[in-house]
Protein backbone atom coordinates (compact mmCIF):
# COMPACT_ATOMS: atom_id res chain seq x y z
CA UNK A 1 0.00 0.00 0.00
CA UNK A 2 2.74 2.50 1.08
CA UNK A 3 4.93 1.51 -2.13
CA UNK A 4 1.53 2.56 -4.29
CA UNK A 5 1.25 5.80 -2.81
CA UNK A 6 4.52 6.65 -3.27
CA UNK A 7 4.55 5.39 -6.95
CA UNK A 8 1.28 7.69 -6.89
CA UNK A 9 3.17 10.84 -5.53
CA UNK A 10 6.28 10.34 -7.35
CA UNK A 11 4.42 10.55 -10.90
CA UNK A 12 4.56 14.15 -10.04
CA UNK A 13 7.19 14.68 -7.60
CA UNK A 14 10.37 12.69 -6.07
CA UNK A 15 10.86 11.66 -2.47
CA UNK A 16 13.65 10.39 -0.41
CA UNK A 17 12.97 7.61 2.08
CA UNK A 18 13.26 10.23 4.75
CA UNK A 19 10.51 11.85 3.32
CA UNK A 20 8.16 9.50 1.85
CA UNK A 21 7.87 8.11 5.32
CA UNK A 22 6.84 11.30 7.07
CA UNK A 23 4.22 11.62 4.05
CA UNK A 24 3.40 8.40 4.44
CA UNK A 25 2.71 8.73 8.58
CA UNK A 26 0.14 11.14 8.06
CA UNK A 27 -2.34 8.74 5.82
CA UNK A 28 -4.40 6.50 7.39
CA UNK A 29 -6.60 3.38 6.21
CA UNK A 30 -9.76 2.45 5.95
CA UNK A 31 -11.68 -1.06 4.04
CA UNK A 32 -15.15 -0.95 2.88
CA UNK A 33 -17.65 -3.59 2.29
CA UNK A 34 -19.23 -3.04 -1.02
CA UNK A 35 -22.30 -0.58 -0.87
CA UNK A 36 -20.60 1.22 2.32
CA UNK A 37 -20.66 4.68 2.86
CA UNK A 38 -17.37 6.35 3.13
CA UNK A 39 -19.06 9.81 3.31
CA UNK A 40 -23.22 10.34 3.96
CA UNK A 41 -24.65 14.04 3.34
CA UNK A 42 -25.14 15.88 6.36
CA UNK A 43 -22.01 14.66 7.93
CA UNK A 44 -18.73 16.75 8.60
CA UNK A 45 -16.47 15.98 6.63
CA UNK A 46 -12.69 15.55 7.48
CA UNK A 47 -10.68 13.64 4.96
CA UNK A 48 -9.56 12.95 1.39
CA UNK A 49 -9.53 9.76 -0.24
CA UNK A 50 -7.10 8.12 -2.23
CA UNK A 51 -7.95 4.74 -3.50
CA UNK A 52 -5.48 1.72 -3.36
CA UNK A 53 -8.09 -0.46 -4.66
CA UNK A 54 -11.79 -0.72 -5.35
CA UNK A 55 -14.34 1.55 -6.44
CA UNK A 56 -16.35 3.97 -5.45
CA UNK A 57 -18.76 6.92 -6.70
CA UNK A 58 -19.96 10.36 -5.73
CA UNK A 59 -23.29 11.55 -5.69
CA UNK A 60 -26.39 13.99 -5.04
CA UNK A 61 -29.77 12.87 -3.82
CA UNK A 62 -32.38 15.95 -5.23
CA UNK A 63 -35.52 16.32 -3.75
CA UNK A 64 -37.15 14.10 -5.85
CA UNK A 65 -35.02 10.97 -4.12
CA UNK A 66 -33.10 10.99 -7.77
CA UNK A 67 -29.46 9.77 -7.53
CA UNK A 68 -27.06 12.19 -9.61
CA UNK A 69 -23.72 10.94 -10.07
CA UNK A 70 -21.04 13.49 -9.92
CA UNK A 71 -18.26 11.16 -9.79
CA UNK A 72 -16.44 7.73 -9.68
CA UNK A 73 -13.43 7.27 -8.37
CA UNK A 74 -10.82 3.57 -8.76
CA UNK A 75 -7.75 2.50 -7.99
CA UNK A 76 -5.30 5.69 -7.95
CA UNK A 77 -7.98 8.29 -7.56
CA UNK A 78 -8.92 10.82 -5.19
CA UNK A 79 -12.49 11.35 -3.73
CA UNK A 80 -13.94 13.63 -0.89
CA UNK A 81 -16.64 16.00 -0.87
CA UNK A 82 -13.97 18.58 -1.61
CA UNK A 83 -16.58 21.98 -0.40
CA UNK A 84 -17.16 20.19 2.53
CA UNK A 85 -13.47 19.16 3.05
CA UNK A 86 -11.93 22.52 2.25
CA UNK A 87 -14.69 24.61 4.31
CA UNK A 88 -15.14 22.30 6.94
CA UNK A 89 -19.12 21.99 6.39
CA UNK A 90 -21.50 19.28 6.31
CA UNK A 91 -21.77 17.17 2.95
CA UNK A 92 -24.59 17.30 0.90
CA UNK A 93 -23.60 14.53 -0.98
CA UNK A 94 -22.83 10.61 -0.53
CA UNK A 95 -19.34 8.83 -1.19
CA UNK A 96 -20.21 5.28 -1.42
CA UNK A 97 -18.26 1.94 -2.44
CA UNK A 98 -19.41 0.24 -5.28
CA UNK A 99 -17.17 -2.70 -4.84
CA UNK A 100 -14.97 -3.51 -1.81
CA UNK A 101 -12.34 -0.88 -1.40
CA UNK A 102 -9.35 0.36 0.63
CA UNK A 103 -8.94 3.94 0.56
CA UNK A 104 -6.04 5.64 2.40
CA UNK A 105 -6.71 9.47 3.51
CA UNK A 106 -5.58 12.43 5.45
CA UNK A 107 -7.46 15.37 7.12
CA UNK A 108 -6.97 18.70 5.77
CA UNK A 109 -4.42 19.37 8.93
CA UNK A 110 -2.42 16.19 8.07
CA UNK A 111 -2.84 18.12 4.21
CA UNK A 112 -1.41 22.04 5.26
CA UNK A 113 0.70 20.52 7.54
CA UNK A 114 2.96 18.35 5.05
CA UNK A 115 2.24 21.40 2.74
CA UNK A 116 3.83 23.45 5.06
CA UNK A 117 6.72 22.12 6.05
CA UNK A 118 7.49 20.05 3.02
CA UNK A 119 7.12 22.13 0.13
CA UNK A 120 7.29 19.16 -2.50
CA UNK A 121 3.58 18.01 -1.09
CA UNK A 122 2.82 21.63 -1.74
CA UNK A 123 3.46 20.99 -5.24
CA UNK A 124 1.77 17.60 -5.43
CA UNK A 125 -1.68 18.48 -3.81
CA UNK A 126 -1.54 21.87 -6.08
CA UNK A 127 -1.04 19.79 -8.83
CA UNK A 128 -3.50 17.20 -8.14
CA UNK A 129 -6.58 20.21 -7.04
CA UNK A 130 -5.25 22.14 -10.64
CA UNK A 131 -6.43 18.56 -12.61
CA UNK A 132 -9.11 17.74 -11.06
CA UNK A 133 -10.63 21.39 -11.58
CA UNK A 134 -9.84 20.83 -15.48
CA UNK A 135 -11.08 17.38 -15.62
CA UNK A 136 -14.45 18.93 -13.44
CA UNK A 137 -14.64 22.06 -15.89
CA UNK A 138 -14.20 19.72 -19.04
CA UNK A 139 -17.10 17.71 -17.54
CA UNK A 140 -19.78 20.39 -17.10
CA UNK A 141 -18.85 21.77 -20.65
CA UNK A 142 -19.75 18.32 -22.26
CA UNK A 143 -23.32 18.16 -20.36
CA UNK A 144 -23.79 21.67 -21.37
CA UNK A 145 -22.48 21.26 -25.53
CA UNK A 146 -22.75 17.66 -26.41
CA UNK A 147 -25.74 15.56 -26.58
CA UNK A 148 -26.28 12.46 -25.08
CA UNK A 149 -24.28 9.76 -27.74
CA UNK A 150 -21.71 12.22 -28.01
CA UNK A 151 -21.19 12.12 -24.21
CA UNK A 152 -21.51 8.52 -24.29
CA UNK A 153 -18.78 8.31 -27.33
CA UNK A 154 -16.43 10.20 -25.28
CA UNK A 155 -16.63 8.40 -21.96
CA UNK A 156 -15.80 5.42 -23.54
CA UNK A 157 -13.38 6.72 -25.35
CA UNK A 158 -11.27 8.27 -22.01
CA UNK A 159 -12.73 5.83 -19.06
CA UNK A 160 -13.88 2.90 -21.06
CA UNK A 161 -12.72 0.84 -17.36
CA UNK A 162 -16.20 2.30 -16.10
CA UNK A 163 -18.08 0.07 -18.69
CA UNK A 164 -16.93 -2.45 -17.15
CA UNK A 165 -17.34 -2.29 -13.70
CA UNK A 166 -20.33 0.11 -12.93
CA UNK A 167 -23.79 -0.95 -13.81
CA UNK A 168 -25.67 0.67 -16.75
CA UNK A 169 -27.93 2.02 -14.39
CA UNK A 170 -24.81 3.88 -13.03
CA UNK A 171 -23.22 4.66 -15.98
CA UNK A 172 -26.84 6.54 -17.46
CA UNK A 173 -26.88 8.78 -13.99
CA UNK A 174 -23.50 9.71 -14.76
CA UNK A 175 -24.51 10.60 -18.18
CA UNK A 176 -27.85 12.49 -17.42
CA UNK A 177 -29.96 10.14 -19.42
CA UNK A 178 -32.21 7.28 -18.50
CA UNK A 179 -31.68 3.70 -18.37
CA UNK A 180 -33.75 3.23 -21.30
CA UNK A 181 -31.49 5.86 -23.17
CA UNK A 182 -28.50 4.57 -22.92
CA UNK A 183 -29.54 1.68 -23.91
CA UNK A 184 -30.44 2.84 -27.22
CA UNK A 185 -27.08 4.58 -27.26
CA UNK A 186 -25.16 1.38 -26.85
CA UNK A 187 -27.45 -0.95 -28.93
């Protein structure tokens, strides 16, 4: 687990030993069951995920009891509710494992603290909040310019891992469609 993170880190920056172990010291574990929740709305929310294994997916609940998934996150991905995580607020939306998982994460102290005093981390989480922005703004301009095949096209195009370990069902909420349309749009 340790050796993954680091491979993880160092795609972006290097570490000594020294280093990688006081990074490492601040991370903690946790295993899920499938269909746990690693984060339920309403809750405070302390931590940032990093996934050694499994998967797991983001989502809003509207009013209507409608799941909206925001996003998925697998092996070598980060997931949080990041407003609640950065503010230090209550979620409003779920984090839950869709198969067994092991995450590893860190509180936003553990975060500013190895920021702080070890600048290379600085540059790391930067980097890592900088893509995950693009990859976020790249998302909401597809749902707002492309129609539903396109978006389809394109997701299995860049993630075409999803197709084959989240349900249709799952994959369609991501999307914005139905069921039924995606369907169509695969058959």
């Amino acid at each position: 687990m340790s050796s993954q993170l680091r491979k993880h880190i160092e795609k972006i920056t290097s570490l000594t030993d020294e280093e990688f172990e006081f990074v490492f010291s601040h991370f903690h574990s946790k295993k899920l069951r499938k269909h746990q929740y690693l984060i339920e709305a309403g809750e405070y929310v302390e931590n940032s995920y990093w996934v050694v294994s499994g998967f797991l997916k983001a989502y809003y609940v509207d009013a209507s009891e409608k799941e909206h998934i925001l996003s998925f996150a697998m092996e070598d991905w980060w997931i949080t509710d990041y407003e609640a995580y950065i503010t230090r607020t209550m979620s409003r939306i779920f984090v839950d494992s869709i198969e067994a998982s092991e995450v590893l994460y860190i509180s936003l102290d553990d975060r500013e603290k190895l920021c702080n005093e070890l600048h290379k981390m600085a540059n790391f989480f930067r980097e890592k909040v900088d893509m995950g922005y693009v990859g976020l703004q790249n998302r909401i301009l597809t749902l707002l310019t492309t129609n539903a095949k396109e978006r389809y096209d394109e997701l299995l195009l860049k993630n075409p891992e999803l197709f084959q370990r989240a349900s249709k069902t799952l994959i369609a909420s991501y999307l914005g469609v139905s069921r039924e349309t995606l369907s169509r749009l695969n058959g």
